[in-house]
N, C-alpha and C. Protein backbone atom coordinates (compact mmCIF):
# COMPACT_ATOMS: atom_id res chain seq x y z
N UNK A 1 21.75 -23.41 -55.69
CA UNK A 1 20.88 -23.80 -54.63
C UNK A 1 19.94 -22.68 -54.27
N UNK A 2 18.86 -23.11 -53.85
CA UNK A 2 17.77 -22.30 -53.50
C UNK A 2 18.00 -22.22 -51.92
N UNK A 3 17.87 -20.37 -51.67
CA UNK A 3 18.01 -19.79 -50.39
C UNK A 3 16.43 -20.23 -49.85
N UNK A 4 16.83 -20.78 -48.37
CA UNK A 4 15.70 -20.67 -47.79
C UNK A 4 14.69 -19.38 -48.02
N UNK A 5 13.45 -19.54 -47.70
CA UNK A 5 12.82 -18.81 -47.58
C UNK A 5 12.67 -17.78 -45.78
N UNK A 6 12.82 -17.09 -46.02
CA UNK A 6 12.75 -16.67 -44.80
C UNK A 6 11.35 -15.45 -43.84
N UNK A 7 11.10 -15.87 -43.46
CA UNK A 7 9.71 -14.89 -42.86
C UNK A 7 9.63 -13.55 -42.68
N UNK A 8 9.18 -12.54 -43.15
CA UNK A 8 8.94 -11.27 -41.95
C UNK A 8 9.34 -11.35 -40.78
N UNK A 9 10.02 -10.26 -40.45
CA UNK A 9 9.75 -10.37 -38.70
C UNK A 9 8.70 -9.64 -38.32
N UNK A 10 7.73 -10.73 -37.18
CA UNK A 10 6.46 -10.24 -36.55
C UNK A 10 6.80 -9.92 -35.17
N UNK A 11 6.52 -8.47 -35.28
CA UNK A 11 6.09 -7.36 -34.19
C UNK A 11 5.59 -8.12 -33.20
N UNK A 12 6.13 -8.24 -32.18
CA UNK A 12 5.57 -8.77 -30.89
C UNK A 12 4.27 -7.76 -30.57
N UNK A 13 3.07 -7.73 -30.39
CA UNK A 13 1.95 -7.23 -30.34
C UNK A 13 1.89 -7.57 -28.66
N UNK A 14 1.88 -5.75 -28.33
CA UNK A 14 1.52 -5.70 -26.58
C UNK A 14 0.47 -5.31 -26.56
N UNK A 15 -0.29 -6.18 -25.74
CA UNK A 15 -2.35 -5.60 -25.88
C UNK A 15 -1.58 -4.52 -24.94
N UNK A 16 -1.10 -4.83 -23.69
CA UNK A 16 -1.37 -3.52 -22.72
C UNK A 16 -1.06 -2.28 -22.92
N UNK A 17 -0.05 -2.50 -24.02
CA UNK A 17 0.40 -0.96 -24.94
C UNK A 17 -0.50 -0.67 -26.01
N UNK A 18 -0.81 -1.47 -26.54
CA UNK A 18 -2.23 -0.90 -27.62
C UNK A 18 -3.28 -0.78 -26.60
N UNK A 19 -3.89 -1.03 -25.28
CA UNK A 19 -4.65 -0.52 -24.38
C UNK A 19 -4.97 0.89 -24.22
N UNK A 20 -3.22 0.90 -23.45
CA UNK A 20 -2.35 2.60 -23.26
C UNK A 20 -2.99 3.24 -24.05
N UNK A 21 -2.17 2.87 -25.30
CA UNK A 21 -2.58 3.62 -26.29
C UNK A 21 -3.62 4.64 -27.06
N UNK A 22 -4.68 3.19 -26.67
CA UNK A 22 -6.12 3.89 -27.29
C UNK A 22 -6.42 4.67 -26.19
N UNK A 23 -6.62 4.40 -25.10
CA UNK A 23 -6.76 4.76 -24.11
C UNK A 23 -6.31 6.59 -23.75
N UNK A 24 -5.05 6.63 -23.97
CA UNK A 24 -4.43 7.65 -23.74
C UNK A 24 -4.99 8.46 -25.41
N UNK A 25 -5.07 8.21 -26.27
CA UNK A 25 -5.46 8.80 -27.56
C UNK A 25 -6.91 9.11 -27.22
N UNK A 26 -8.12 8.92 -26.48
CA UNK A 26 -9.22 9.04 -25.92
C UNK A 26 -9.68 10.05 -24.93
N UNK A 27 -8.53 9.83 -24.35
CA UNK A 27 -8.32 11.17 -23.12
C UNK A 27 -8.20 12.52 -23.45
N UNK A 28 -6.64 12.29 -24.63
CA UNK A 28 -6.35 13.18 -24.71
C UNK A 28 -6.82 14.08 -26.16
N UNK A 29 -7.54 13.80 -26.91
CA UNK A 29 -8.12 14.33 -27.96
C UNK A 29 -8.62 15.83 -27.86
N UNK A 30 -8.34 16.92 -28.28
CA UNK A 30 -8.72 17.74 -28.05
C UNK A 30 -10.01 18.55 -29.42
N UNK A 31 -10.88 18.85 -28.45
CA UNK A 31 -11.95 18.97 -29.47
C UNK A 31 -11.87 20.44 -29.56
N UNK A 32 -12.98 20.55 -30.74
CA UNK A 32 -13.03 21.99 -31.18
C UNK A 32 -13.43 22.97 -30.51
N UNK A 33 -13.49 24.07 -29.49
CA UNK A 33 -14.35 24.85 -28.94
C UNK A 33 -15.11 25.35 -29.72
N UNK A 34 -16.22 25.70 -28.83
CA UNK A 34 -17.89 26.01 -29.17
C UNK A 34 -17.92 27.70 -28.75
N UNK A 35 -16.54 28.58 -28.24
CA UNK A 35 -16.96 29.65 -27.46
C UNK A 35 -15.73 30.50 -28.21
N UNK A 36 -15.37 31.75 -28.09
CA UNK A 36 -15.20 32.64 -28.85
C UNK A 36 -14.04 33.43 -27.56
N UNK A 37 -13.46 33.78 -28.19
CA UNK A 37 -12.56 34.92 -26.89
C UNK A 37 -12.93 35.52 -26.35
N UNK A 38 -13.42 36.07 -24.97
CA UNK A 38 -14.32 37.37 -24.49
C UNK A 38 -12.95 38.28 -23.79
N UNK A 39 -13.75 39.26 -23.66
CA UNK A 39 -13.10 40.57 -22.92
C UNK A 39 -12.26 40.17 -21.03
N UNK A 40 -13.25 39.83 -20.60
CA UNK A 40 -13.20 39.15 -19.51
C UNK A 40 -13.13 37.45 -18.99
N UNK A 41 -12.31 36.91 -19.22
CA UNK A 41 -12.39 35.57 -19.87
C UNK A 41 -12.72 34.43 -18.28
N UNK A 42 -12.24 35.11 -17.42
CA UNK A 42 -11.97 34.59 -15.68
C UNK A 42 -13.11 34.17 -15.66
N UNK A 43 -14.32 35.23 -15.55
CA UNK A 43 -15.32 35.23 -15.43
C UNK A 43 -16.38 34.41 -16.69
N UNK A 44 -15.84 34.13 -17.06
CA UNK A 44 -16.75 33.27 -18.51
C UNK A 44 -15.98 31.75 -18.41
N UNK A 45 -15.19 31.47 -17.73
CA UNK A 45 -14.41 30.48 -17.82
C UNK A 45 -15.14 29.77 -16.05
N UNK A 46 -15.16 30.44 -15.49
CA UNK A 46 -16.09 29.88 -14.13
C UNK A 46 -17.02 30.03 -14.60
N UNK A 47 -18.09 30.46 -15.33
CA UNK A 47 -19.71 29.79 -15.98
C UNK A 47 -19.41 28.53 -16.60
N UNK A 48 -18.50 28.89 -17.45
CA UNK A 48 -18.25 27.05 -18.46
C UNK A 48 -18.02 26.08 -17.60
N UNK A 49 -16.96 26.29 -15.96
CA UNK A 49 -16.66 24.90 -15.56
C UNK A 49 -18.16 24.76 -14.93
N UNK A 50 -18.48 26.00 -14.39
CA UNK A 50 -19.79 25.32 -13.51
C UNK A 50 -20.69 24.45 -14.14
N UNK A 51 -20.99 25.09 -15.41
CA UNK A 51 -21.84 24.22 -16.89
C UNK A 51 -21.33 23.07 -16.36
N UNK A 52 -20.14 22.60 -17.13
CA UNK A 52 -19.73 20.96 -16.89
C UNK A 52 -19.94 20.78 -16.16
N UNK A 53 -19.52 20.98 -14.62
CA UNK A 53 -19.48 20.40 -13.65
C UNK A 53 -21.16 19.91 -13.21
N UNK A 54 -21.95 20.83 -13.07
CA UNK A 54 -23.47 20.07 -13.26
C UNK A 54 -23.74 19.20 -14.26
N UNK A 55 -23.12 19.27 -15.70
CA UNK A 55 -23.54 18.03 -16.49
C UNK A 55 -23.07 16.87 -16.00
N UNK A 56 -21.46 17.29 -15.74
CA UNK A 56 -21.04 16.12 -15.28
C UNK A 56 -21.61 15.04 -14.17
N UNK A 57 -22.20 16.42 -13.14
CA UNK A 57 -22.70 15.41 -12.22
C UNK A 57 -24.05 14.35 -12.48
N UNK A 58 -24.70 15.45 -13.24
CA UNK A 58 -25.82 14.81 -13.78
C UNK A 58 -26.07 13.28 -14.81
N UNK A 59 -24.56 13.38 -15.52
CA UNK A 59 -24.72 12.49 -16.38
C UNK A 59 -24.12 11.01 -14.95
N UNK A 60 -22.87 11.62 -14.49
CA UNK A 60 -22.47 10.39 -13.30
C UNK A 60 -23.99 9.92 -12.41
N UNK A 61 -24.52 11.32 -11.92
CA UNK A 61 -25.20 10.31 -10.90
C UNK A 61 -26.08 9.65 -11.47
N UNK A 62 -26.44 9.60 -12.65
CA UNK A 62 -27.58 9.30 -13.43
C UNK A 62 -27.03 7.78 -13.43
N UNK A 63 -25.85 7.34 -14.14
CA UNK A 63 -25.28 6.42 -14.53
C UNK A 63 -24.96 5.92 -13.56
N UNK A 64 -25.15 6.54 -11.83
CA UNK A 64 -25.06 5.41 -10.93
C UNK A 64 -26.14 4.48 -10.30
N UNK A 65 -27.21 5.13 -11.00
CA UNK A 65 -28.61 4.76 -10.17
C UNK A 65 -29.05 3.10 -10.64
N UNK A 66 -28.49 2.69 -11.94
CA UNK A 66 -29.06 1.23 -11.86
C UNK A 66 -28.26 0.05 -10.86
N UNK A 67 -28.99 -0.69 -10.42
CA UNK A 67 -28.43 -1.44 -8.96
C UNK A 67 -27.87 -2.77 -9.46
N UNK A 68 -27.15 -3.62 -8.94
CA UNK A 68 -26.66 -4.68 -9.53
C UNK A 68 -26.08 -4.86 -10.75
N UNK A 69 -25.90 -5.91 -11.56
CA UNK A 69 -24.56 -5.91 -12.20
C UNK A 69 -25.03 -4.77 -12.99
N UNK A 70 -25.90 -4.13 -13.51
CA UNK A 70 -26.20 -3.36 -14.76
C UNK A 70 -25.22 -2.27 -14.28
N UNK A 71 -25.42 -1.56 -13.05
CA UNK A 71 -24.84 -0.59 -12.55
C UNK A 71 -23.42 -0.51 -12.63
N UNK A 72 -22.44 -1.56 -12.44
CA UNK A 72 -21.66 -1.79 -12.66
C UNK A 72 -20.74 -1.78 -13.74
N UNK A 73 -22.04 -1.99 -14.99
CA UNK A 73 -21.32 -1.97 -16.45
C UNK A 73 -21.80 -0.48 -17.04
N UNK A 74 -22.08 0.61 -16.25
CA UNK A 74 -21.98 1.66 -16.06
C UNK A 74 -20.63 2.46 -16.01
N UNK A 75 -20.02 1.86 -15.48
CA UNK A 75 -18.86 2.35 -15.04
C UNK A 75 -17.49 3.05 -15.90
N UNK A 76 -17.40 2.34 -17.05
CA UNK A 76 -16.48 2.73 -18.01
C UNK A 76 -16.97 3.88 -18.78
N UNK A 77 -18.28 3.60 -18.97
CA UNK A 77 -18.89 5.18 -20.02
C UNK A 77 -19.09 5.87 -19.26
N UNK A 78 -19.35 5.98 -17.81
CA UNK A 78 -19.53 7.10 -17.18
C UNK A 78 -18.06 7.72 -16.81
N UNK A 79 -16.92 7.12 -16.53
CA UNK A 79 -16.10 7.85 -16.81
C UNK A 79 -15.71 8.19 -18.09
N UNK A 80 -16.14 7.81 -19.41
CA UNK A 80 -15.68 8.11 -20.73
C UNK A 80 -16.26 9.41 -21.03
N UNK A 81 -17.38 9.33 -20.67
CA UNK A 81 -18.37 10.75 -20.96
C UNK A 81 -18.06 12.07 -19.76
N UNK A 82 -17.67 11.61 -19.35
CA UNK A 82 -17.27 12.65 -18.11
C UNK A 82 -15.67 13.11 -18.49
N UNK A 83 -14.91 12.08 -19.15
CA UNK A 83 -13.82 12.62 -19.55
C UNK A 83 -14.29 13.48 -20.69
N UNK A 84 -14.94 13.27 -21.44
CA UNK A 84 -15.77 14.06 -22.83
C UNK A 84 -15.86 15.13 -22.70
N UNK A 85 -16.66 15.49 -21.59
CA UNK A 85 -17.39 16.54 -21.24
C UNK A 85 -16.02 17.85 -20.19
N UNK A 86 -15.57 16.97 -20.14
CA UNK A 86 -14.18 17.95 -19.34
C UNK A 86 -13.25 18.40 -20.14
N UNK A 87 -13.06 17.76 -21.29
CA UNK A 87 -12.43 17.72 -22.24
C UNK A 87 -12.79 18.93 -23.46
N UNK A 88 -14.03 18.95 -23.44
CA UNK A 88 -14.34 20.07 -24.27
C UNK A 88 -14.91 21.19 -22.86
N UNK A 89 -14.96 21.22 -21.73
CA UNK A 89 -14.81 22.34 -20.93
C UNK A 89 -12.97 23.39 -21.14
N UNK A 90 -12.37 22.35 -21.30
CA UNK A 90 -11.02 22.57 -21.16
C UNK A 90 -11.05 23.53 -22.25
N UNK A 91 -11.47 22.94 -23.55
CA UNK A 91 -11.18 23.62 -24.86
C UNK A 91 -11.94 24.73 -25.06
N UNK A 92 -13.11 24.85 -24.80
CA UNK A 92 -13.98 26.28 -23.86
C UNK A 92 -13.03 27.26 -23.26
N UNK A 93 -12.26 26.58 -21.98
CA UNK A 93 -12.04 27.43 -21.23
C UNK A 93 -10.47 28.28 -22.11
N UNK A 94 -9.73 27.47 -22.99
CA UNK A 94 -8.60 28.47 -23.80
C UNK A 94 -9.29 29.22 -24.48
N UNK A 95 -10.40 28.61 -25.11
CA UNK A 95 -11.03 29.76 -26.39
C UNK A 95 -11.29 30.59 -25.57
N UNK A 96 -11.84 31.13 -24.34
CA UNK A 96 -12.79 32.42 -23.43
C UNK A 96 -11.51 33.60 -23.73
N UNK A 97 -10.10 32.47 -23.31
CA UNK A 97 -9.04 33.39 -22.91
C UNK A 97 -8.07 33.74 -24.32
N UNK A 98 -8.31 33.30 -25.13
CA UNK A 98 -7.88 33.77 -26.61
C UNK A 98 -6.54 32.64 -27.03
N UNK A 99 -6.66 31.83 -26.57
CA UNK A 99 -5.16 30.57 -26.60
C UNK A 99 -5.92 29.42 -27.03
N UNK A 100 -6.94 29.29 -28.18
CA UNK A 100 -7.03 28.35 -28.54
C UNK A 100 -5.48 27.31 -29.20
N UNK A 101 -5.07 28.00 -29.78
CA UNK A 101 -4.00 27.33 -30.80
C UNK A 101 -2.97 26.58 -30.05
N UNK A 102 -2.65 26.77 -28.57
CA UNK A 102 -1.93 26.73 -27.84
C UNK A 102 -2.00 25.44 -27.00
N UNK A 103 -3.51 24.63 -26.76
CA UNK A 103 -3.74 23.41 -26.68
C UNK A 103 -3.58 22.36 -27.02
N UNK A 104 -3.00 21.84 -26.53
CA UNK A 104 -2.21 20.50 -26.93
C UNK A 104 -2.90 19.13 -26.23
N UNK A 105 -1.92 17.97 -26.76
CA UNK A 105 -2.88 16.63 -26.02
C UNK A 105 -1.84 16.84 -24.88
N UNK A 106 -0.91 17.32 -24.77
CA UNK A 106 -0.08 17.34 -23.43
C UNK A 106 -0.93 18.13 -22.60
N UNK A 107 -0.83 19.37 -23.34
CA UNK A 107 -2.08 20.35 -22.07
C UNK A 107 -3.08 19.70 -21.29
N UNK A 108 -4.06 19.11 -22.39
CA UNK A 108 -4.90 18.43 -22.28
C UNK A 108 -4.59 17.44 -20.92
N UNK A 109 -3.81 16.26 -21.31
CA UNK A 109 -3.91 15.69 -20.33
C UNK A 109 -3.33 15.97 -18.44
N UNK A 110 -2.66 16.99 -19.15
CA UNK A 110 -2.05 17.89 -17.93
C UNK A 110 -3.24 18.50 -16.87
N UNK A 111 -4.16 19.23 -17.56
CA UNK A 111 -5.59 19.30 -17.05
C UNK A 111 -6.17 18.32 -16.14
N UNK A 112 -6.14 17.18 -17.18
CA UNK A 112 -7.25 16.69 -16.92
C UNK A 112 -7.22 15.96 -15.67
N UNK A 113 -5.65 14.97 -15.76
CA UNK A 113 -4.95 14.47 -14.38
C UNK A 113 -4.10 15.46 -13.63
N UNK A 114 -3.82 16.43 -13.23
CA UNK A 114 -2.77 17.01 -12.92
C UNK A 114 -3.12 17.51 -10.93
N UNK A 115 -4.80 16.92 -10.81
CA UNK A 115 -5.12 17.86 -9.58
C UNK A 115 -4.85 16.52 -8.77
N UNK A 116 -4.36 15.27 -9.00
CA UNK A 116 -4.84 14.25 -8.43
C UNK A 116 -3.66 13.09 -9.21
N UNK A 117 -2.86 12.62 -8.78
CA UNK A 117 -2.02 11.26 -8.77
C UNK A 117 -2.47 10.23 -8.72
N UNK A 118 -2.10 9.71 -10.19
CA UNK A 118 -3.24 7.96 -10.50
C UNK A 118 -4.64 8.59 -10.55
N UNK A 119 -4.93 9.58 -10.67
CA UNK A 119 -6.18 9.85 -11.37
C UNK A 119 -7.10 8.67 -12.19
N UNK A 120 -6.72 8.39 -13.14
CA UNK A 120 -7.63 7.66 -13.69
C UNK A 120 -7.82 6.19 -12.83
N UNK A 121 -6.88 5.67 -12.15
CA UNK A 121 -7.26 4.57 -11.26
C UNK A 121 -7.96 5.02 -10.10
N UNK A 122 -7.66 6.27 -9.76
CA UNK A 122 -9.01 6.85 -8.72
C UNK A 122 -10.59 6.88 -9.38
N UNK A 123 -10.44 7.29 -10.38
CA UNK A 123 -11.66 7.37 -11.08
C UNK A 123 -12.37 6.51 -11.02
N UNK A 124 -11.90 5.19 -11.84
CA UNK A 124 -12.27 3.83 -11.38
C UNK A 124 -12.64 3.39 -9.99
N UNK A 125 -11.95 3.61 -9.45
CA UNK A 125 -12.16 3.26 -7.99
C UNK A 125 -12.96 3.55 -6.87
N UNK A 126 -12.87 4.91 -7.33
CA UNK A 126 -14.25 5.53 -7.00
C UNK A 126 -15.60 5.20 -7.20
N UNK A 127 -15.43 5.45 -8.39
CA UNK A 127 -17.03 4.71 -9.13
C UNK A 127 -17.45 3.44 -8.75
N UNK A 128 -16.63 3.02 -8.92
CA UNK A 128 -16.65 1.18 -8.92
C UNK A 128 -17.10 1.05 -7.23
N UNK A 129 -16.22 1.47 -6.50
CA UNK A 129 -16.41 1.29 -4.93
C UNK A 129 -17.58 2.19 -4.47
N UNK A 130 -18.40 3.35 -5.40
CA UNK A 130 -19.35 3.32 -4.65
C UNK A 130 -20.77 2.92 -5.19
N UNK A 131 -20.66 2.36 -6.14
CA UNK A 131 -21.84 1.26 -6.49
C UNK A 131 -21.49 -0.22 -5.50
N UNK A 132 -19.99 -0.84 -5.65
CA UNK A 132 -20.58 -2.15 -4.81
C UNK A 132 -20.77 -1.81 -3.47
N UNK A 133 -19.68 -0.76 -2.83
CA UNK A 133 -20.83 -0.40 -1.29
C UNK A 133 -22.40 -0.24 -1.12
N UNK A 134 -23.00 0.34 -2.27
CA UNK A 134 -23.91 0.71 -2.63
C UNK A 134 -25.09 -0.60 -2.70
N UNK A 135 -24.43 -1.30 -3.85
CA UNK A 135 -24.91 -2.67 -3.51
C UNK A 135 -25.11 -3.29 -2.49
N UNK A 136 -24.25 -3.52 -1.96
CA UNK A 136 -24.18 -4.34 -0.59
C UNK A 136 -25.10 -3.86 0.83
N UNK A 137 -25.31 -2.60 1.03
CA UNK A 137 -25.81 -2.15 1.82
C UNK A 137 -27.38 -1.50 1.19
N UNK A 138 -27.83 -1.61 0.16
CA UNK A 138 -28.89 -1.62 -0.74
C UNK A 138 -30.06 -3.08 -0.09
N UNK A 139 -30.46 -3.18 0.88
CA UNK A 139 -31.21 -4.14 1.08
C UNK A 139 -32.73 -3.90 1.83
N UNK A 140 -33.72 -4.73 1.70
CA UNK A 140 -35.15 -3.70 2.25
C UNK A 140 -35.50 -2.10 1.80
N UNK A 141 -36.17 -1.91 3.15
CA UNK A 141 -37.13 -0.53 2.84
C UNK A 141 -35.62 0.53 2.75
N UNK A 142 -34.94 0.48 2.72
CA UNK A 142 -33.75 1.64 2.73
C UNK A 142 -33.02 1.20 1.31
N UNK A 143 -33.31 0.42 0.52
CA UNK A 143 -33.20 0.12 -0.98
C UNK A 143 -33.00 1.07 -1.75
N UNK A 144 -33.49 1.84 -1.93
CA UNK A 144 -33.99 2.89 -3.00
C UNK A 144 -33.27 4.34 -2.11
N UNK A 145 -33.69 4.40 -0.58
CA UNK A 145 -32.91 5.86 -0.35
C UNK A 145 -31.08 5.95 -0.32
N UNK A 146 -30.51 4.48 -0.35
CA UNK A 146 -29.18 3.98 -0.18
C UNK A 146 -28.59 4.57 -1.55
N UNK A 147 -29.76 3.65 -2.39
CA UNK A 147 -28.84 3.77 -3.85
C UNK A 147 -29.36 5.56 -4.15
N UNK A 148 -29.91 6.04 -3.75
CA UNK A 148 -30.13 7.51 -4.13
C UNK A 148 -28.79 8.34 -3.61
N UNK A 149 -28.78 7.84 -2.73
CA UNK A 149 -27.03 8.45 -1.88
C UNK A 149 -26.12 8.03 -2.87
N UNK A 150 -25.53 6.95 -2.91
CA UNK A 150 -24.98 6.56 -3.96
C UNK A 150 -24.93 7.13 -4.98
N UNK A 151 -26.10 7.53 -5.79
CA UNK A 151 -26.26 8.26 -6.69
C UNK A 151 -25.44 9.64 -6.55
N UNK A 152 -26.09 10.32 -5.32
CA UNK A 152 -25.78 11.33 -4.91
C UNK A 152 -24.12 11.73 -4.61
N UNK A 153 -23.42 10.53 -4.26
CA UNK A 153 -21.98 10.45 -4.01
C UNK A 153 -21.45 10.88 -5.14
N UNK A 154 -21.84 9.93 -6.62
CA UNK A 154 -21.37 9.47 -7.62
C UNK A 154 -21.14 11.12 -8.24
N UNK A 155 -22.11 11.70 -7.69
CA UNK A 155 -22.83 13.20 -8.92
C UNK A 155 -21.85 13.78 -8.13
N UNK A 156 -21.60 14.53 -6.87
CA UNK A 156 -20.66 15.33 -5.99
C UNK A 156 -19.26 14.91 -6.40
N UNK A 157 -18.88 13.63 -6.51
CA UNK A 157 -17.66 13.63 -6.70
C UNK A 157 -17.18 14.17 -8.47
N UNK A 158 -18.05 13.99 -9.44
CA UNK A 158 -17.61 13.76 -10.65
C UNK A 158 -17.77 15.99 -10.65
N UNK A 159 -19.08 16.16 -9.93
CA UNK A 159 -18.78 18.03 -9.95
C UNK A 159 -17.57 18.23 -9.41
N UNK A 160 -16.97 17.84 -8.43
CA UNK A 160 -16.04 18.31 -7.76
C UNK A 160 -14.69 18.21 -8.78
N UNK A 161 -14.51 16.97 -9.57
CA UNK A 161 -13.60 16.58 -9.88
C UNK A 161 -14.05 17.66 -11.25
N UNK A 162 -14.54 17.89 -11.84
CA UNK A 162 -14.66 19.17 -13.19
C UNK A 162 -14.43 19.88 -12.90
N UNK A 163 -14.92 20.53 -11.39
CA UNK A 163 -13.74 21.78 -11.43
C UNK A 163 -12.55 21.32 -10.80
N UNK A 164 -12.37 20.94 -10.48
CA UNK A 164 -10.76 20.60 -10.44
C UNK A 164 -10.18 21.27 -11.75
N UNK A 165 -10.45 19.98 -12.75
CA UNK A 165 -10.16 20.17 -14.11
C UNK A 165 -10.16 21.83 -14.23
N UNK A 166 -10.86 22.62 -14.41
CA UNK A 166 -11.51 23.95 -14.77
C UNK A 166 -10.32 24.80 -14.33
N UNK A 167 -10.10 24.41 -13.07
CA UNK A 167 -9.24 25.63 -12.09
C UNK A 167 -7.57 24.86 -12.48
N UNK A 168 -7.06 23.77 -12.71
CA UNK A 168 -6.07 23.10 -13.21
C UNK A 168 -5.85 24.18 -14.87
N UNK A 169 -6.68 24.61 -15.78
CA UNK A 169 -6.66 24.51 -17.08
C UNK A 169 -6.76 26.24 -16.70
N UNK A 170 -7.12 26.69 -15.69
CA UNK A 170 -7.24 28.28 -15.85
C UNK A 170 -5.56 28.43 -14.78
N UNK A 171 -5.22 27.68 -13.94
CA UNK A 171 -4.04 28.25 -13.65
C UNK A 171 -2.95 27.67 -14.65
N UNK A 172 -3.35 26.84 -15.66
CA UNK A 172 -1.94 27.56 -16.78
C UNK A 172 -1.92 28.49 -17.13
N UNK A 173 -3.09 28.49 -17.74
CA UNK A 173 -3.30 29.63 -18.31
C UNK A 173 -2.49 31.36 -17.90
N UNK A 174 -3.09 31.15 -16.66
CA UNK A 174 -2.33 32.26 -15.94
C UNK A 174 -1.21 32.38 -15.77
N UNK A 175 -0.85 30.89 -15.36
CA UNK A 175 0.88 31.00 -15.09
C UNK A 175 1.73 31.14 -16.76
N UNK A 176 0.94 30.76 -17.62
CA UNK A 176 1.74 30.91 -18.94
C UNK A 176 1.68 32.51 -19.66
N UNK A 177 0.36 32.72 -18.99
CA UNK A 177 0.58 34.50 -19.57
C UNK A 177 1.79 35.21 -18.71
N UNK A 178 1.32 35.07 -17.30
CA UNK A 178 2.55 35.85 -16.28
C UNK A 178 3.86 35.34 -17.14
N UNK A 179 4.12 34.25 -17.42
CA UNK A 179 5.49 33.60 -17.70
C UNK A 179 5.87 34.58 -19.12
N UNK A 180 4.89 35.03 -20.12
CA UNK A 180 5.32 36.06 -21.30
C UNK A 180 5.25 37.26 -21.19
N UNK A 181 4.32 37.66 -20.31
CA UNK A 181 4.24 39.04 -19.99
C UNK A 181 5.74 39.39 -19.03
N UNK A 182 6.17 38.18 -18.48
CA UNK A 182 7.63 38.81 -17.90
C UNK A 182 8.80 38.52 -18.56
N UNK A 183 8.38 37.75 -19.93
CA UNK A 183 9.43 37.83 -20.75
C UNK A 183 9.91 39.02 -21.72
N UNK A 184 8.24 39.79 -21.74
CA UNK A 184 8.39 40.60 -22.84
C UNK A 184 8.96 42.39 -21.94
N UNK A 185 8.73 42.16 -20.32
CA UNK A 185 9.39 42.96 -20.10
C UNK A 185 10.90 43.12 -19.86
């Protein structure tokens, strides 16, 4: 007699874990630094966050200024590019201090969320809530100076939040040298 045939077993497929996934593989990618070890690294490592932190703002408030739904579908790349851009601040800021090799996607994401709980749903939330306030109160001759605030919100918060990042990624740093320098005594 002939054995049934019997199927593969198919992998139950979780979008919200392949979401995670990509998601968290996006974040945490660590790119190549562009900067070299210096002598004084403290001090070269606060020029780099400040760098980001003005791009950052620049690229957010930029990406908050279109009004209605467009503005809205703003929202995901402006946090994608802002994670980008923090992301290779981060990897800047080990190379200044001579610990490139030492960066990890754990580090990484340790950085990146570590100043702030639910971070990335703040992120969202942020953004998102200050375009539709933005919207909503966007009406007549105060049109254009509303959404400029807005704008202006969007840019302050995303500087603020890079250095976060910056000063998060320089106190490992520190705390991981103190932590060998008192091992090796």
């Amino acid at each position: 007699m002939n054995e049934p045939a019997t199927l593969p077993a198919v992998r139950d497929r979780d979008p919200d874990r392949e979401l995670t996934g990509m998601i968290e593989r996006v974040i945490t990618e660590v790119p190549p630094p562009r900067t070299h070890r210096e002598a004084v690294p403290a001090d070269v490592a606060q020029r780099i966050a400040r760098e980001a932190a003005q791009k950052a703002a620049l690229v957010s408030g930029s990406l908050a200024l279109p009004p209605g739904p467009l503005g809205m579908l703003t929202v995901l790349p402006d946090i994608y590019v802002i994670w980008k851009i923090q992301r290779q601040m981060v990897a800047d800021v080990f190379a200044v201090y001579g610990r490139t090799a030492e960066l990890t996607r754990t580090h990484m994401l340790y950085c990146l969320f570590r100043h702030a709980a639910s971070q990335v749903l703040r992120d969202v939330a942020v953004r998102t809530g200050q375009r539709v306030v933005m919207q909503q109160l966007t009406a007549g001759a105060l049109k254009g100076a509303l959404s400029n605030a807005g704008a202006a919100a969007v840019a302050s918060y995303a500087y603020w939040d890079t250095l976060q990042v910056a000063r998060t990624a320089q106190r490992l740093l520190d705390e991981t040298r103190d932590a060998t320098e008192r091992e090796r005594a």
